[in-house]
Protein backbone atom coordinates (compact mmCIF):
# COMPACT_ATOMS: atom_id res chain seq x y z
CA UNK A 1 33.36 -0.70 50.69
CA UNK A 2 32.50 -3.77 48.93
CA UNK A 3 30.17 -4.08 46.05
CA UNK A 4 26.63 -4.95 48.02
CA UNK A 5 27.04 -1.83 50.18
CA UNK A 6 27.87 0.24 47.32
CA UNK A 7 24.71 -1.11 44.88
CA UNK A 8 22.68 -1.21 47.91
CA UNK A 9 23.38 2.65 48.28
CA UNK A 10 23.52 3.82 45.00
CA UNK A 11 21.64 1.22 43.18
CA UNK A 12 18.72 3.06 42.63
CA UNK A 13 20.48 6.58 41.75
CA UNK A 14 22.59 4.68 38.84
CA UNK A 15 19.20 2.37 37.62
CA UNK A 16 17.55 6.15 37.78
CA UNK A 17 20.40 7.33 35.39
CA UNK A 18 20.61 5.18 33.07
CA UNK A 19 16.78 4.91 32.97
CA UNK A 20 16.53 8.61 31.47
CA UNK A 21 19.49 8.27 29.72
CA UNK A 22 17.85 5.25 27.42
CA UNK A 23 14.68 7.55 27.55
CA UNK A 24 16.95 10.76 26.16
CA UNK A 25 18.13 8.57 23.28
CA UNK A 26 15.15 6.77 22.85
CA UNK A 27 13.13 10.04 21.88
CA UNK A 28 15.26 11.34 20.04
CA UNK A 29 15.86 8.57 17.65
CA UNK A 30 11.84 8.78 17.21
CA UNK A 31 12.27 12.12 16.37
CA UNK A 32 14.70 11.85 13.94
CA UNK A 33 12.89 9.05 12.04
CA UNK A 34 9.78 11.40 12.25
CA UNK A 35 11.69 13.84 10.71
CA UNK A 36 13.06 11.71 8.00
CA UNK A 37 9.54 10.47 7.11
CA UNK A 38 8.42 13.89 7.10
CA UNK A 39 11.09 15.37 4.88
CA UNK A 40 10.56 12.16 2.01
CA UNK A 41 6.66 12.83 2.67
CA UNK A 42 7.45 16.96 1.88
CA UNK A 43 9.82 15.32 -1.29
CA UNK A 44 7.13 13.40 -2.58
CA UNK A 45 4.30 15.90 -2.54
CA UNK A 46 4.68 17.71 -5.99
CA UNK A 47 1.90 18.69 -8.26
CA UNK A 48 0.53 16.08 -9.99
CA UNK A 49 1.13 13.14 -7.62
CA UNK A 50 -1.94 11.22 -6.18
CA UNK A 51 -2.56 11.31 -2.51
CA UNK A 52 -4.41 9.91 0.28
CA UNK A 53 -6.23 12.38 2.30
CA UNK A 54 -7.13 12.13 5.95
CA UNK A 55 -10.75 11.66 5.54
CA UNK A 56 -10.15 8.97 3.37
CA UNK A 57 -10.67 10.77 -0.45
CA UNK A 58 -7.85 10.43 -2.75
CA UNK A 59 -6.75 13.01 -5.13
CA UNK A 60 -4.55 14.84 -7.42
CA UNK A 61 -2.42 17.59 -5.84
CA UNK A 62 -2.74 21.23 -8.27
CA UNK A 63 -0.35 23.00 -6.32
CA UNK A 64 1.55 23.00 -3.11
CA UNK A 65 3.80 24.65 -0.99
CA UNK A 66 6.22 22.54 0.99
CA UNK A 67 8.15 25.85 2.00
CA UNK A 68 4.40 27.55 3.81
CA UNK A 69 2.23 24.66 5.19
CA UNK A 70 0.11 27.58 6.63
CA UNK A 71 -1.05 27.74 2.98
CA UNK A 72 -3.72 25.20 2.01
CA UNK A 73 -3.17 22.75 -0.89
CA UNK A 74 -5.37 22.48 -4.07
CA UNK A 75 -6.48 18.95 -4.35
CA UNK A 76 -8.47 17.86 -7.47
CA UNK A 77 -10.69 15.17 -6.26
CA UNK A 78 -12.36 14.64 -9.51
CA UNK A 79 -12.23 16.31 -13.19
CA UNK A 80 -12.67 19.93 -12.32
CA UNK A 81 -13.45 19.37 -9.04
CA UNK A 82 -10.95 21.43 -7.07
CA UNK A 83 -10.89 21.84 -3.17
CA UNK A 84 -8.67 23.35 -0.64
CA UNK A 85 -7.02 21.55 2.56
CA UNK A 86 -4.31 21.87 4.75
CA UNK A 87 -1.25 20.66 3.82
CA UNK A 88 -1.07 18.38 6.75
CA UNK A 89 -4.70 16.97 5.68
CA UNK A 90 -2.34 14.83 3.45
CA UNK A 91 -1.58 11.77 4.50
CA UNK A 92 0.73 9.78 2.07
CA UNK A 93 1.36 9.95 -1.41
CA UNK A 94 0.16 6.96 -3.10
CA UNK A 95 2.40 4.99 -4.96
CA UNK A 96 1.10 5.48 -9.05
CA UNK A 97 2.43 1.68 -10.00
CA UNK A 98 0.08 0.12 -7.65
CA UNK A 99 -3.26 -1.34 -8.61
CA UNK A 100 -2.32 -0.11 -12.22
CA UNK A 101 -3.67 -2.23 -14.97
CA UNK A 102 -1.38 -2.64 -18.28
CA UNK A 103 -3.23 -2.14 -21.72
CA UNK A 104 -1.34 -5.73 -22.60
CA UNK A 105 -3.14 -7.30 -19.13
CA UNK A 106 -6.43 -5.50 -20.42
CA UNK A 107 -6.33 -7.38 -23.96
CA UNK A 108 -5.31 -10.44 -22.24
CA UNK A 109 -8.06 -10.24 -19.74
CA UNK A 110 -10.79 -9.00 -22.80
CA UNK A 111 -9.44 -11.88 -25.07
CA UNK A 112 -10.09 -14.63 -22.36
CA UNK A 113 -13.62 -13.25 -21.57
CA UNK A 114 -14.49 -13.54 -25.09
CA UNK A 115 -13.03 -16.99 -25.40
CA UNK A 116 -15.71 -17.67 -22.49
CA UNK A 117 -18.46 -16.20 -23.61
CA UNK A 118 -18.26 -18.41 -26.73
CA UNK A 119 -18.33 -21.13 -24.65
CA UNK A 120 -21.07 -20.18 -23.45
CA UNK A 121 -22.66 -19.50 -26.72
CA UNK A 122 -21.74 -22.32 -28.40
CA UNK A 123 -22.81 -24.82 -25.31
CA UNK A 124 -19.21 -25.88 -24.63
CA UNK A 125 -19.39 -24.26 -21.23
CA UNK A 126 -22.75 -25.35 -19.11
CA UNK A 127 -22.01 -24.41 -15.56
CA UNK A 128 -19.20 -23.53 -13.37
CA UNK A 129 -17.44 -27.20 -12.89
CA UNK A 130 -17.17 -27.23 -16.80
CA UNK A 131 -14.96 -23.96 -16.41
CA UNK A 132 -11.99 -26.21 -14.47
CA UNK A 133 -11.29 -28.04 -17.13
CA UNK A 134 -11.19 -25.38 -19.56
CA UNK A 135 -8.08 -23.71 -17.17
CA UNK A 136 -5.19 -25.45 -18.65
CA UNK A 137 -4.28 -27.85 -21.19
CA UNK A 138 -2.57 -30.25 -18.22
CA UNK A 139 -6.47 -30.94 -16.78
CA UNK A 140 -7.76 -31.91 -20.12
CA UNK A 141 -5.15 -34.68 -20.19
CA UNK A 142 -6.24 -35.71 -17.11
CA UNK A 143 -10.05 -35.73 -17.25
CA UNK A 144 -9.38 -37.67 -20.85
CA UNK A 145 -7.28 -40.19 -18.71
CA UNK A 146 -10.18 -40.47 -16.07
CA UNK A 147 -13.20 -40.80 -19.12
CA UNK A 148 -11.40 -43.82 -20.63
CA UNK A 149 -11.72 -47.08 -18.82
CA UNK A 150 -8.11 -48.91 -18.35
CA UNK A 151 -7.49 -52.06 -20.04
């Protein structure tokens, strides 16, 4: 029997095998990342860490039970504002570092609004195109170069 008979035979039975076979191990590889994600989720979700809830409020969880997730949660949504969910309601845990403001950023950003707003006061600062060449020291080198006519 050479090869074209045999394919032509059981071509389709082998495709058919090897068809669920890469569907067997493609499932369960999506189940085991599910399950990973699931398990971090579960190690994440301690009282006191922020999350994201489904319907789009974020909060503080109170307490939790990763063990029962029959139970509900206690989310504090604002200061003494306390409500109950289920504990798959909860849809990430959001990271605390992000979108966090430093007190040193918040003097910095205070101390250059000032610096503006005497500017303003004091008639240095007129409209918006003044502000570019009040950005860096660089651009007042080169708007002096441009007032100056060259010899």
């Amino acid at each position: 029997m050479d090869f074209a008979t045999f394919f032509a035979n059981y071509g389709l039975i082998i495709l058919l095998v090897i068809l669920l076979i890469f569907m067997f191990w493609s499932s369960r590889r999506r189940m085991q990342k599910a399950k990973a994600e699931q398990e971090q989720k579960a190690r994440q979700t301690v009282p006191g860490a922020e999350v994201l809830l489904q319907g789009g409020l974020y909060g503080t969880i109170v307490a939790f039970d990763p063990d029962n997730l029959d139970q509900p949660a206690l989310i504090e949504i604002a200061p003494g504002v306390e409500i109950k969910v289920h504990s798959q309601a909860i849809l990430r845990v959001v990271d605390p570092a992000e979108g966090v403001v430093t007190e040193d950023e918040f003097i910095e950003a205070e101390a250059s609004e000032a610096e503006y707003i005497a500017g303003v006061a004091d008639g240095d600062i007129t409209s918006i195109s003044d502000d570019h060449k009040y950005s860096s020291p660089s651009d007042d080198v080169d708007n002096d170069k441009k007032d100056k006519p060259e010899v």
